[in-house]
N, C-alpha and C. Protein backbone atom coordinates (compact mmCIF):
# COMPACT_ATOMS: atom_id res chain seq x y z
N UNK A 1 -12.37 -4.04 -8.55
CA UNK A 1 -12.59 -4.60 -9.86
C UNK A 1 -12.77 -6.11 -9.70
N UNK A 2 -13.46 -6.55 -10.86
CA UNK A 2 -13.90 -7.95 -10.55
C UNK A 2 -13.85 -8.55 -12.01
N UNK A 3 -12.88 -9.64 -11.70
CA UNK A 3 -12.33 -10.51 -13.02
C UNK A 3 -13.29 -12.04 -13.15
N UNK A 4 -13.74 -12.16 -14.05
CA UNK A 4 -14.81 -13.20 -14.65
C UNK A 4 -14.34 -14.66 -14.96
N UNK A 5 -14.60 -15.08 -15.31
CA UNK A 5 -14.43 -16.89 -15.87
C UNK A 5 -14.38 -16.48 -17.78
N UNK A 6 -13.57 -17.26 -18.32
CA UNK A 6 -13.70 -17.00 -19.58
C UNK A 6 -12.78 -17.72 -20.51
N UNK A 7 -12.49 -18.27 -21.38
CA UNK A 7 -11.69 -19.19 -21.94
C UNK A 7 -11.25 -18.38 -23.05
N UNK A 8 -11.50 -17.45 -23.38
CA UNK A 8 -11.27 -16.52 -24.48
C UNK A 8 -10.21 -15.58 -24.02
N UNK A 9 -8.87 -15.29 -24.94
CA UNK A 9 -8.37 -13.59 -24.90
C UNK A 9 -7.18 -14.21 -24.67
N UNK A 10 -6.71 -15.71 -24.45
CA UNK A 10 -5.47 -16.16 -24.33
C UNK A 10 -4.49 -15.54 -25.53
N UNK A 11 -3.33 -15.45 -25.21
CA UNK A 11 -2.50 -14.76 -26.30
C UNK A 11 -0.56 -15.51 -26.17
N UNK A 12 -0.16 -15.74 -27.45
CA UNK A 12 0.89 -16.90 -27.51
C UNK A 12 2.19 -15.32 -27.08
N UNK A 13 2.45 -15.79 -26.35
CA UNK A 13 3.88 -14.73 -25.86
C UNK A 13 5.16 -15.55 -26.63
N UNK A 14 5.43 -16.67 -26.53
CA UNK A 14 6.57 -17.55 -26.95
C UNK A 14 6.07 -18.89 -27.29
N UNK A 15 6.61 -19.53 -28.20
CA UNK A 15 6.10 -21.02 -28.63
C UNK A 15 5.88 -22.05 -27.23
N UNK A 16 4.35 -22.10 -27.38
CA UNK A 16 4.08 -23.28 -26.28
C UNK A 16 3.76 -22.48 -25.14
N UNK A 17 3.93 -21.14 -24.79
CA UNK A 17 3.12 -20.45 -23.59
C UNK A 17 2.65 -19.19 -24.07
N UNK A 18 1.27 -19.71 -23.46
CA UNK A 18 0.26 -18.45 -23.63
C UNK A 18 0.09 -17.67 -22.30
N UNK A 19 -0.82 -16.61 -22.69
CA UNK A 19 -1.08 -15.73 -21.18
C UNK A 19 -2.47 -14.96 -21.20
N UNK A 20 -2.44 -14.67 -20.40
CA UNK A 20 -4.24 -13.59 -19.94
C UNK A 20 -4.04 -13.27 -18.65
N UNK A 21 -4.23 -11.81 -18.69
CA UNK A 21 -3.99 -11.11 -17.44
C UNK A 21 -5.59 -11.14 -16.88
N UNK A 22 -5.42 -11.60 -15.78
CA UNK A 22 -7.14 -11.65 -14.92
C UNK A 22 -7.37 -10.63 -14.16
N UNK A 23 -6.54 -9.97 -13.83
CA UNK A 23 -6.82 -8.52 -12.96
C UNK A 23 -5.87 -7.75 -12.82
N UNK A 24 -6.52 -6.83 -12.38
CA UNK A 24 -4.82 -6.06 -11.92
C UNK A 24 -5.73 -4.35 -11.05
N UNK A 25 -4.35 -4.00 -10.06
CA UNK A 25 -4.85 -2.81 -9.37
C UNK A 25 -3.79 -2.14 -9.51
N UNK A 26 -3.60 -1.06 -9.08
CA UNK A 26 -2.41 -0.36 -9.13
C UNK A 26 -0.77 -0.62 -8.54
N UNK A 27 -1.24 -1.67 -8.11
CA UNK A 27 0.25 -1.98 -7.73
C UNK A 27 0.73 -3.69 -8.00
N UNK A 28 -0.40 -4.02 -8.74
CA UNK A 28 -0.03 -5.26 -8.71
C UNK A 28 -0.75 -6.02 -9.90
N UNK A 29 -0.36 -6.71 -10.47
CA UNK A 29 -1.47 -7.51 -11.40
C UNK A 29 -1.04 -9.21 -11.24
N UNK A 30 -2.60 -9.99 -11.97
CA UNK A 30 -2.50 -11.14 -11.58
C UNK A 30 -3.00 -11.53 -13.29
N UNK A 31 -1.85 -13.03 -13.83
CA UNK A 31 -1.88 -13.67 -14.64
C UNK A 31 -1.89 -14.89 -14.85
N UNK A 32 -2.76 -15.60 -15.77
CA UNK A 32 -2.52 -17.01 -16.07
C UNK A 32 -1.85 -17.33 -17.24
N UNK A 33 -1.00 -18.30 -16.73
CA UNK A 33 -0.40 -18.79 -18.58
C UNK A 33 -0.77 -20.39 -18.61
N UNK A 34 -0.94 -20.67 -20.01
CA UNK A 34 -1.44 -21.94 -20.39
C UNK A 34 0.03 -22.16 -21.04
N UNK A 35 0.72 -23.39 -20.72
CA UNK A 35 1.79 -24.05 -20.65
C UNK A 35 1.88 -25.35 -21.44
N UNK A 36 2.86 -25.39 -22.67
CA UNK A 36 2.54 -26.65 -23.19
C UNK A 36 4.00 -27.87 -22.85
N UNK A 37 3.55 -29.13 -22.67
CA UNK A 37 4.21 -29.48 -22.58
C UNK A 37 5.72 -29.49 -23.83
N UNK A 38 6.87 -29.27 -23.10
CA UNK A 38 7.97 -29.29 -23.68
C UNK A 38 8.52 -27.97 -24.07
N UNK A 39 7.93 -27.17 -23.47
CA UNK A 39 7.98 -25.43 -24.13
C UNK A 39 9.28 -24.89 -23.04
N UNK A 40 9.67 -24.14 -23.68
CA UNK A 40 10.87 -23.42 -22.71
C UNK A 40 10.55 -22.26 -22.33
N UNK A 41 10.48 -21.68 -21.04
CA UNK A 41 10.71 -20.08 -20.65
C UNK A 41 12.25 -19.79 -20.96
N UNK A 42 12.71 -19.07 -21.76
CA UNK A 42 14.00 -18.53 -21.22
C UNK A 42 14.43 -17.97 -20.10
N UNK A 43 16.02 -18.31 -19.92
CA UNK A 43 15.98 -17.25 -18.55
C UNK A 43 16.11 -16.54 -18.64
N UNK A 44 15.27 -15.35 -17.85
CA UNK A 44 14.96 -13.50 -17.65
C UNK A 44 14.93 -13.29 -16.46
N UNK A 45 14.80 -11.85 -16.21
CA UNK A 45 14.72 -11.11 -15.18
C UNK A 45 14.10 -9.83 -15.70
N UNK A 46 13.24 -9.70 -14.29
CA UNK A 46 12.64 -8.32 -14.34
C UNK A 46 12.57 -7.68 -13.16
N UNK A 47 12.40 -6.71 -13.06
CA UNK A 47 11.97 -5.53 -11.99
C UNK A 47 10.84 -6.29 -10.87
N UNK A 48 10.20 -6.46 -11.40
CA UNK A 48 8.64 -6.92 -10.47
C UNK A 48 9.01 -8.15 -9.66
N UNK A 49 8.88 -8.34 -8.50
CA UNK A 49 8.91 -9.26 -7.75
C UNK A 49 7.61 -10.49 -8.51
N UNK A 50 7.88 -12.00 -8.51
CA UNK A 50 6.42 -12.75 -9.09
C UNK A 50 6.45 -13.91 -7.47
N UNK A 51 5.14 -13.99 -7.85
CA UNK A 51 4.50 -15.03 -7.02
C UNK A 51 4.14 -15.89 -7.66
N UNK A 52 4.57 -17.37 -7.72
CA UNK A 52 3.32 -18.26 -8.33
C UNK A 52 2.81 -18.97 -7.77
N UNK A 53 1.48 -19.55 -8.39
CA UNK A 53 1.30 -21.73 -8.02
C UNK A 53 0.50 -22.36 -9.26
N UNK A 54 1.10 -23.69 -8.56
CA UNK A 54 0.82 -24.38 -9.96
C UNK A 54 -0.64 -25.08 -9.77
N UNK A 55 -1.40 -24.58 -10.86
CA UNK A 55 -2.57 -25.34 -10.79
C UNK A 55 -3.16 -26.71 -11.00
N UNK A 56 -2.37 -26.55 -12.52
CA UNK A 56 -2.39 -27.62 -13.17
C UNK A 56 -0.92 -28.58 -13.80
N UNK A 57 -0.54 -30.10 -13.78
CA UNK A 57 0.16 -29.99 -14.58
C UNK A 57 1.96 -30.26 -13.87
N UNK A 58 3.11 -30.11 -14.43
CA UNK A 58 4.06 -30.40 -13.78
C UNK A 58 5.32 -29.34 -15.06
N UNK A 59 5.90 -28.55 -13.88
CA UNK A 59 7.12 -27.68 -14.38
C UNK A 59 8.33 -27.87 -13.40
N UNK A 60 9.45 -27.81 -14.33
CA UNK A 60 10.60 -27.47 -13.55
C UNK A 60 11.23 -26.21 -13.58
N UNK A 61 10.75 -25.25 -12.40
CA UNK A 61 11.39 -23.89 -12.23
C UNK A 61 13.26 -23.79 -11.78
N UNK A 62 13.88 -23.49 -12.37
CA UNK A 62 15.11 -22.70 -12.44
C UNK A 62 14.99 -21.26 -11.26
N UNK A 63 15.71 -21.15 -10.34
CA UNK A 63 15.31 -19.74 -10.12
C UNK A 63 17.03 -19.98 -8.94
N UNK A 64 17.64 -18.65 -9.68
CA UNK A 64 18.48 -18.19 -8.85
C UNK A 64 19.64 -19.65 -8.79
N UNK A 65 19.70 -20.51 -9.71
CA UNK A 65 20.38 -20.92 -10.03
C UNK A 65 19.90 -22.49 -9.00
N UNK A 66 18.74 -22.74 -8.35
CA UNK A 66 18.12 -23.40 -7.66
C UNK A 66 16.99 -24.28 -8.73
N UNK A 67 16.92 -25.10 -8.94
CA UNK A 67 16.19 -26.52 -9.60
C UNK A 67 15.20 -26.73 -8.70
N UNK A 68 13.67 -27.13 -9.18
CA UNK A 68 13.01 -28.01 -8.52
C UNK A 68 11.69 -28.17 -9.26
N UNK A 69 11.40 -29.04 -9.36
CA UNK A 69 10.27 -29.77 -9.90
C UNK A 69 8.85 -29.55 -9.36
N UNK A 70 7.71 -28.89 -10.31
CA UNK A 70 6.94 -28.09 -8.84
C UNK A 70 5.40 -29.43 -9.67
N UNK A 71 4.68 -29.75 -8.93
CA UNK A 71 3.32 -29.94 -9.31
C UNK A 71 2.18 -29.60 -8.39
N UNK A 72 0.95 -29.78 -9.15
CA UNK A 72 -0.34 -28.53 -8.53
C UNK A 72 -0.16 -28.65 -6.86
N UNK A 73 -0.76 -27.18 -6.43
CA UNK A 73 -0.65 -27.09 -5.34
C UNK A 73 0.74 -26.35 -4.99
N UNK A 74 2.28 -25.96 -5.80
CA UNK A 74 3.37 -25.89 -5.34
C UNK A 74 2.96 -24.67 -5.35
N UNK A 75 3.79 -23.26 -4.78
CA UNK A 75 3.90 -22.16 -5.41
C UNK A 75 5.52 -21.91 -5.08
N UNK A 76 5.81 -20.78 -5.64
CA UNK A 76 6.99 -19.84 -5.85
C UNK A 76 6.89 -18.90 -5.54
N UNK A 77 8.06 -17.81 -5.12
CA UNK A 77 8.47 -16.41 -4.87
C UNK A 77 9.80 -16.03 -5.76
N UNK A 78 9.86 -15.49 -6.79
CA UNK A 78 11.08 -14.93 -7.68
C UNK A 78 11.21 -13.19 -6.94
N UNK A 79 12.51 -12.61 -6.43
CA UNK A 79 12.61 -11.81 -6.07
C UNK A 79 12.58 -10.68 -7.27
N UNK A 80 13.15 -9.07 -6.92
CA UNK A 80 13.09 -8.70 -8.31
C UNK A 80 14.35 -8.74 -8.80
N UNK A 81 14.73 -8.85 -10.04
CA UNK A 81 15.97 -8.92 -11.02
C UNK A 81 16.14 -10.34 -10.88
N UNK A 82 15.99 -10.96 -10.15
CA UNK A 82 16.32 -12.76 -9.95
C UNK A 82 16.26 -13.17 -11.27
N UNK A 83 17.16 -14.00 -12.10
CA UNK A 83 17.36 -15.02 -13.11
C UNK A 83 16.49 -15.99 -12.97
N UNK A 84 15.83 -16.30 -13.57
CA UNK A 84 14.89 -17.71 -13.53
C UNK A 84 14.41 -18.13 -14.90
N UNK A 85 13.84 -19.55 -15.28
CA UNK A 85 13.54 -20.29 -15.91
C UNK A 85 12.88 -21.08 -15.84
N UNK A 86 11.91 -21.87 -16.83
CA UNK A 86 10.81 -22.46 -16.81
C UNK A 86 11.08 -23.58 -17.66
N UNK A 87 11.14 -25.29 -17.93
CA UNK A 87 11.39 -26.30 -18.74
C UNK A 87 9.05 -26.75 -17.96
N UNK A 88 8.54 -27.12 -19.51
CA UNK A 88 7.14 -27.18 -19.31
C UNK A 88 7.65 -28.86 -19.04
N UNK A 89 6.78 -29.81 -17.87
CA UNK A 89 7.25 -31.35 -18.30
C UNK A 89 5.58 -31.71 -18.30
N UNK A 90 4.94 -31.35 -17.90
CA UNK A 90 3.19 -31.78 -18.63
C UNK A 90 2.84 -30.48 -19.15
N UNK A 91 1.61 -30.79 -19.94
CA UNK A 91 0.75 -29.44 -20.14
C UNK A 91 0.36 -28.69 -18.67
N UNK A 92 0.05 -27.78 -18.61
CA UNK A 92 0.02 -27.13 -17.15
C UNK A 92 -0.52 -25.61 -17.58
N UNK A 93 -1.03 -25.16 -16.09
CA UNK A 93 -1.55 -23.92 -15.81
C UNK A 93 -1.07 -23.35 -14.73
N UNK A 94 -0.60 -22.00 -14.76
CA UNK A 94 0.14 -21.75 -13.69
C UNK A 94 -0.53 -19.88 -13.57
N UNK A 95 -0.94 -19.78 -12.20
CA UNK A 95 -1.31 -17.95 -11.87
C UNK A 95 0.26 -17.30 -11.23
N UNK A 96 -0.06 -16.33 -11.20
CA UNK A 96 1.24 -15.40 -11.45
C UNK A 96 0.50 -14.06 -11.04
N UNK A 97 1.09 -13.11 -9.64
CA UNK A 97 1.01 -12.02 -9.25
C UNK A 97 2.49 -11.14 -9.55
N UNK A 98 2.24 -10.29 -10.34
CA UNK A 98 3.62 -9.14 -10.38
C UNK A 98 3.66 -8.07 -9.65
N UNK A 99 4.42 -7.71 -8.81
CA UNK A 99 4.29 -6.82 -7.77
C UNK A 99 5.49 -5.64 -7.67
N UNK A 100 5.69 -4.81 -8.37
CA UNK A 100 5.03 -3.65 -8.91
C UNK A 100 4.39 -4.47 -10.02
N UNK A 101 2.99 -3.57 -10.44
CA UNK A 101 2.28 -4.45 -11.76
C UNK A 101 3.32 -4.18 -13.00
N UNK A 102 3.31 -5.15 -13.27
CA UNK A 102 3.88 -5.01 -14.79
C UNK A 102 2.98 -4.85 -15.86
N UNK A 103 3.43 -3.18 -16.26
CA UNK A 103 2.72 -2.63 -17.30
C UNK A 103 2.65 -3.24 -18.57
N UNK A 104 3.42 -3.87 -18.76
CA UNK A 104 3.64 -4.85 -20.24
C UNK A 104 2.95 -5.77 -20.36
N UNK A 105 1.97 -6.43 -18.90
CA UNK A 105 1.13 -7.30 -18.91
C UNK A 105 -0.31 -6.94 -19.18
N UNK A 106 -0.05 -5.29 -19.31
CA UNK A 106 -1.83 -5.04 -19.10
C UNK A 106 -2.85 -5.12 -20.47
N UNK A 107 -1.80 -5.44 -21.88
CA UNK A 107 -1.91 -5.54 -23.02
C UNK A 107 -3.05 -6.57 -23.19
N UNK A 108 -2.64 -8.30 -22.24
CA UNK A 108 -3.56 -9.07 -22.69
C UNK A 108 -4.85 -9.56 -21.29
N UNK A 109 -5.03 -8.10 -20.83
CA UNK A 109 -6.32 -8.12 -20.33
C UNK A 109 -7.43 -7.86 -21.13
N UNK A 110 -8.36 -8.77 -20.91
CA UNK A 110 -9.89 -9.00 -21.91
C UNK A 110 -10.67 -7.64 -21.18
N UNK A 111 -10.64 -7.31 -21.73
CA UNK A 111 -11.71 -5.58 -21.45
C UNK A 111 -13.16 -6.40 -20.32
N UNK A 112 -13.75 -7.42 -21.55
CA UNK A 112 -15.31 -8.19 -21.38
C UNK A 112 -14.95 -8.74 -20.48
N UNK A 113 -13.93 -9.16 -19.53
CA UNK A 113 -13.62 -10.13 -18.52
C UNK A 113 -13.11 -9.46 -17.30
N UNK A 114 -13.26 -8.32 -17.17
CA UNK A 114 -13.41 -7.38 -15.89
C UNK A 114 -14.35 -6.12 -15.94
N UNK A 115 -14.80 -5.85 -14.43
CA UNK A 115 -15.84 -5.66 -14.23
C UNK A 115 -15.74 -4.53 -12.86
């Protein structure tokens, strides 16, 4: 499958972060969230192991009770069930692989934007 360029299909999950799932295969899917400055992730946990990096922009990830300040170029590994958290400190863009896919993400895949 083959995921497109597209600025459309973003969708507000929590005040100040949005998301769009860009692909996904059976065991895994891949997401972008648009990040506003000052927005909070709460801390959660899930099943799915995540991968990130930061594209755009500057966040301070929480994870496992570990602090650090990431800007473009950083990435992350959250294990699964791991506690973690997100404080936005610029506007920012950040991709995100879930590994088992997380089915709850497959909601805000753009139909027109895979192929």
């Amino acid at each position: 499958m083959f995921g497109v360029s597209s600025d459309a299909g973003y969708k507000g999950i929590i005040p100040g972060i949005s998301i769009k799932s860009l692909n996904y295969g059976t065991n895994s899917i891949m997401v972008e969230f648009k990040l506003t400055k000052g927005a909070i992730l709460p801390e959660h946990n899930h099943t799915p192991e995540q991968t990130g990096y930061l594209v755009k922009g500057s966040i301070r990830l929480f994870i496992d009770g570990k602090i650090k300040d990431l800007k473009p170029g950083d990435s992350w590994n959250i294990e699964s069930n791991v506690r973690h958290k997100a404080e936005i400190l610029e506007d920012s863009i950040a991709i995100e692989v879930f590994s088992p896919r997380r089915d709850d993400y497959l909601q805000y895949v753009r139909k027109e934007d895979v192929l």
